[in-house]
C-alpha atoms as a PDB file:
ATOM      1  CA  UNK A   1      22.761 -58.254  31.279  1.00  0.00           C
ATOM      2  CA  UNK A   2      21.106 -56.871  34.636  1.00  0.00           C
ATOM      3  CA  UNK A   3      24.448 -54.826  35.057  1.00  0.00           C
ATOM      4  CA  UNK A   4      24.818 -53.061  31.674  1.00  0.00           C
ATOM      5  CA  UNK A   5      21.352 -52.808  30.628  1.00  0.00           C
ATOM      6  CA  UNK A   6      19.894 -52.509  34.316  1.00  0.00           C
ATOM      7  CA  UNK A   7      16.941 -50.668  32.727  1.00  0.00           C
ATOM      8  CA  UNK A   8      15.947 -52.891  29.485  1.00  0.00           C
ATOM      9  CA  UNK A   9      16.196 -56.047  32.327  1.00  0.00           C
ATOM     10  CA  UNK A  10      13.835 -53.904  34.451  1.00  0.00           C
ATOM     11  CA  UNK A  11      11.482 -53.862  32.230  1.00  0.00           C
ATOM     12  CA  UNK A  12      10.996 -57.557  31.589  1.00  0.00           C
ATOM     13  CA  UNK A  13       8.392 -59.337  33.474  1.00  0.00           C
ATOM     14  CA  UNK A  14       9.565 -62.815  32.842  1.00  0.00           C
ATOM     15  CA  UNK A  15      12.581 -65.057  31.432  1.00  0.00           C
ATOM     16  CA  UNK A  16      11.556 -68.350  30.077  1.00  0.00           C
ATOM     17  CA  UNK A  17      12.805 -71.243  28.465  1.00  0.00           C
ATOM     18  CA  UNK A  18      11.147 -72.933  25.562  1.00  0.00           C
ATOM     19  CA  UNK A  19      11.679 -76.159  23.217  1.00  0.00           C
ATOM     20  CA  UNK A  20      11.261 -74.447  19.599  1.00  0.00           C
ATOM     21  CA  UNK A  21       9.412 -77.858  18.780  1.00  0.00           C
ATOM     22  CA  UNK A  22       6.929 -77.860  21.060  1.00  0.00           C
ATOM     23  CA  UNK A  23       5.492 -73.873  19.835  1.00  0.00           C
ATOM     24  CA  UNK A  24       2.501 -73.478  18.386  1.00  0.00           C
ATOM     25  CA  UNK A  25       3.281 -72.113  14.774  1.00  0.00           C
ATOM     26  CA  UNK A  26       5.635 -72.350  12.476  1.00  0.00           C
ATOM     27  CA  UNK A  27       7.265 -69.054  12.692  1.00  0.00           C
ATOM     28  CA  UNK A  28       7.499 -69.790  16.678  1.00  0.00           C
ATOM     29  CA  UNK A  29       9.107 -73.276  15.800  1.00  0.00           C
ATOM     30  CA  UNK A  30      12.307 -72.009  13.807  1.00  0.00           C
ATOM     31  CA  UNK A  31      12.551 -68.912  16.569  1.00  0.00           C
ATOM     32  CA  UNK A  32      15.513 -68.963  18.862  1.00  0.00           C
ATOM     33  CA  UNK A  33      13.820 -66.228  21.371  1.00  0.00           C
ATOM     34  CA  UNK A  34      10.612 -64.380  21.508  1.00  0.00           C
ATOM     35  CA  UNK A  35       9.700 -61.199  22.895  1.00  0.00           C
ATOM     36  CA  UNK A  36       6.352 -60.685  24.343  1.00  0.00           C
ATOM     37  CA  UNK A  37       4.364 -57.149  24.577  1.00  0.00           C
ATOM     38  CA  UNK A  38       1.343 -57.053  26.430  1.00  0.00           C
ATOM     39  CA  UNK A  39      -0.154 -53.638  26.839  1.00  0.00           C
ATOM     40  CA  UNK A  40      -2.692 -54.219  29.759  1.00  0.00           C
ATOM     41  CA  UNK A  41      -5.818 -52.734  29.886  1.00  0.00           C
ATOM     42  CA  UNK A  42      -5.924 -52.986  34.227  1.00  0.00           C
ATOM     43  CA  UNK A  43      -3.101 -50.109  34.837  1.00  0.00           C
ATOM     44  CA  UNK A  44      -0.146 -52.364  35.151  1.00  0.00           C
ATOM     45  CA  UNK A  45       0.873 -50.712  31.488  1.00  0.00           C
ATOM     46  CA  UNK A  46       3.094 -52.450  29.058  1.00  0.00           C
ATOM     47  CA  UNK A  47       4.403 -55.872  29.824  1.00  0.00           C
ATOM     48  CA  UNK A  48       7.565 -57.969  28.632  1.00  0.00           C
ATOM     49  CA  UNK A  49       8.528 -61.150  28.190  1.00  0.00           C
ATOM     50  CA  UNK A  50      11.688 -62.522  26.770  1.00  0.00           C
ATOM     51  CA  UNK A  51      12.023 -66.360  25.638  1.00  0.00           C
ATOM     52  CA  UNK A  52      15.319 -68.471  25.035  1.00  0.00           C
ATOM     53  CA  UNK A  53      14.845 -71.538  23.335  1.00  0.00           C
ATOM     54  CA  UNK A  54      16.529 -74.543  24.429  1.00  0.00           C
ATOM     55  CA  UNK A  55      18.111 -75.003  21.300  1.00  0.00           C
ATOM     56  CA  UNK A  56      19.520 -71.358  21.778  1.00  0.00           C
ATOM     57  CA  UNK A  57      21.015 -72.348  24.753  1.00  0.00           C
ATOM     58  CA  UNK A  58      22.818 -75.332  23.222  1.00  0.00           C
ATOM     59  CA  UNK A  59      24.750 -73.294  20.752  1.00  0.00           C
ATOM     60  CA  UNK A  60      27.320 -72.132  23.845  1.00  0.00           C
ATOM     61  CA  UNK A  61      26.963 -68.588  26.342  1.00  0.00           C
ATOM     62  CA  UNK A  62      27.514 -66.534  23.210  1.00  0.00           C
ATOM     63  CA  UNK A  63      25.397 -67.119  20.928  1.00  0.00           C
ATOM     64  CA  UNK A  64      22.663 -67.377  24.051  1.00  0.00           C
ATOM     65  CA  UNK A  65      23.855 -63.772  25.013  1.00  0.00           C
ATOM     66  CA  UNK A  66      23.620 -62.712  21.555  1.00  0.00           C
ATOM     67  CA  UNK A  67      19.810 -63.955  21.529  1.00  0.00           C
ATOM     68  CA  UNK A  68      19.236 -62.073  24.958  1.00  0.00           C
ATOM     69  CA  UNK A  69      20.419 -58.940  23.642  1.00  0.00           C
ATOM     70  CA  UNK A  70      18.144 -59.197  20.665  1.00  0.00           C
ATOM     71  CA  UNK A  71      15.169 -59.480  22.957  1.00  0.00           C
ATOM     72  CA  UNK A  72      15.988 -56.515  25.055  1.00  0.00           C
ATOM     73  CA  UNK A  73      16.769 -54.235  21.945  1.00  0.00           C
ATOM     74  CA  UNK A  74      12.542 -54.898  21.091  1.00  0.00           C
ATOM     75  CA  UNK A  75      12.245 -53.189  23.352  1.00  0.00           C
ATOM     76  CA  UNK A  76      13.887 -50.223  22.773  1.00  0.00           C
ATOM     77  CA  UNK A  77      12.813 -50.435  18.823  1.00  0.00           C
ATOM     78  CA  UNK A  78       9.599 -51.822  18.760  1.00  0.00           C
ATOM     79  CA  UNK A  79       7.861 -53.699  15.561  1.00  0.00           C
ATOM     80  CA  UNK A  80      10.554 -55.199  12.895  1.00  0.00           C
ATOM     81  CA  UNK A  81      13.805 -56.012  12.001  1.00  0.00           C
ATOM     82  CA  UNK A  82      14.679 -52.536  10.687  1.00  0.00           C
ATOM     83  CA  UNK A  83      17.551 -50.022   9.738  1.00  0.00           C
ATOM     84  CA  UNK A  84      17.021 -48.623  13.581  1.00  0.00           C
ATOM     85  CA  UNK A  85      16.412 -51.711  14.916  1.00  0.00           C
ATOM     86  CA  UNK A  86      20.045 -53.487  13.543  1.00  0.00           C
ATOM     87  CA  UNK A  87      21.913 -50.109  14.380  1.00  0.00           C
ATOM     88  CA  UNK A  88      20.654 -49.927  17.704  1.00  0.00           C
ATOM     89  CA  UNK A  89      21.200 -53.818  18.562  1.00  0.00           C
ATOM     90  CA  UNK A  90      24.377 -52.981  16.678  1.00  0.00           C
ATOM     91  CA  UNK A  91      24.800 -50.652  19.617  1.00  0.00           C
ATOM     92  CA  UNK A  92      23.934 -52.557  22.651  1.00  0.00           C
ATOM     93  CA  UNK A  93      26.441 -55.641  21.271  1.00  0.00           C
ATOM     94  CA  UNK A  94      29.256 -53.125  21.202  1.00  0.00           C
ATOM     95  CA  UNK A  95      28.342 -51.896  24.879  1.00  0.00           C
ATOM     96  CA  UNK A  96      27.769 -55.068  26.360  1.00  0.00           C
ATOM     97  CA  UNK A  97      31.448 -56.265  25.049  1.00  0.00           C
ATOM     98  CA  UNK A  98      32.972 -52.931  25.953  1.00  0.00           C
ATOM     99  CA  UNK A  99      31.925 -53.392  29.414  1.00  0.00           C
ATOM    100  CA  UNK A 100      32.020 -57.114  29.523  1.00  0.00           C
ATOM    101  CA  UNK A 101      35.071 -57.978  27.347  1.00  0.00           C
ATOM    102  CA  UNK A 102      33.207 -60.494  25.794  1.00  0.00           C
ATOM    103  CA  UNK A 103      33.462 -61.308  22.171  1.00  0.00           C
ATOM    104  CA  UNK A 104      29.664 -61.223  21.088  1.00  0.00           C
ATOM    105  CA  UNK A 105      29.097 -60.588  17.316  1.00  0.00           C
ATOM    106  CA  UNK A 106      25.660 -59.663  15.477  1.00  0.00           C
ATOM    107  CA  UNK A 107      25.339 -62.706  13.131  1.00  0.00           C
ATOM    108  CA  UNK A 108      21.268 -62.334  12.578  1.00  0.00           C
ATOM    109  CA  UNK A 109      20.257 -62.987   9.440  1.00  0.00           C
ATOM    110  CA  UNK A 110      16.605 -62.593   8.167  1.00  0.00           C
END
C-alpha cells in the first residue's frame, strides 16, 4: 500500500489489529476495519487511524488488502458509503492491481 498510495499511508497515524468480539458496540463487532478521524484541537490537525480485524486477516492477503484499501479511500471520501465513495474505492482497487498485478475485487456489500 505505502508504494501506490504513498500519500493516503502518510496520512495514517496508526495500524492496528482488533478482535471484532472484543469492540464495544454492535456495529464495531460485525466490522472488519475501522477508520478513525480525530480532528485535534492542539495544532496537530486531522488524525487517522485504520483497524484490521483479526477475523479480516483470517479470510487470506486479499480480502485483508481489500479491507485496507477501504480504509484509506475514507479518507479521500469522507462520511458514508456513497455513489463517490464506491467509484472512487472502485478506483483505487483498479490502481492498486494495475500496479500490483494482484487480483483484488470490490465485494462490499452494505
Amino acid at each position: 500500500m505505502p508504494v501506490v498510495f504513498p500519500e493516503l499511508v502518510g496520512e495514517l497515524s496508526a495500524i492496528y489489529l482488533y478482535r471484532q468480539g472484543e469492540q464495544e458496540t454492535e456495529r464495531l463487532r460485525k466490522s472488519d476495519a475501522i477508520i478513525w478521524k480525530d480532528v485535534t484541537l492542539d495544532g496537530f490537525g486531522t488524525l487517522y487511524a485504520v483497524g484490521i480485524s483479526l477475523e479480516a486477516v483470517e479470510r487470506g492477503s486479499k480480502y485483508t488488502k481489500f479491507v485496507f484499501l477501504h480504509g484509506l479511500c475514507h479518507i479521500r471520501v469522507s462520511g458514508v458509503h456513497s455513489l463517490a465513495f464506491r467509484q472512487q474505492l472502485n478506483r483505487m482497487i483498479e490502481r492498486f492491481n494495475q500496479e500490483t498485478g494482484s487480483h483484488i475485487v470490490n465485494d462490499y456489500c452494505e
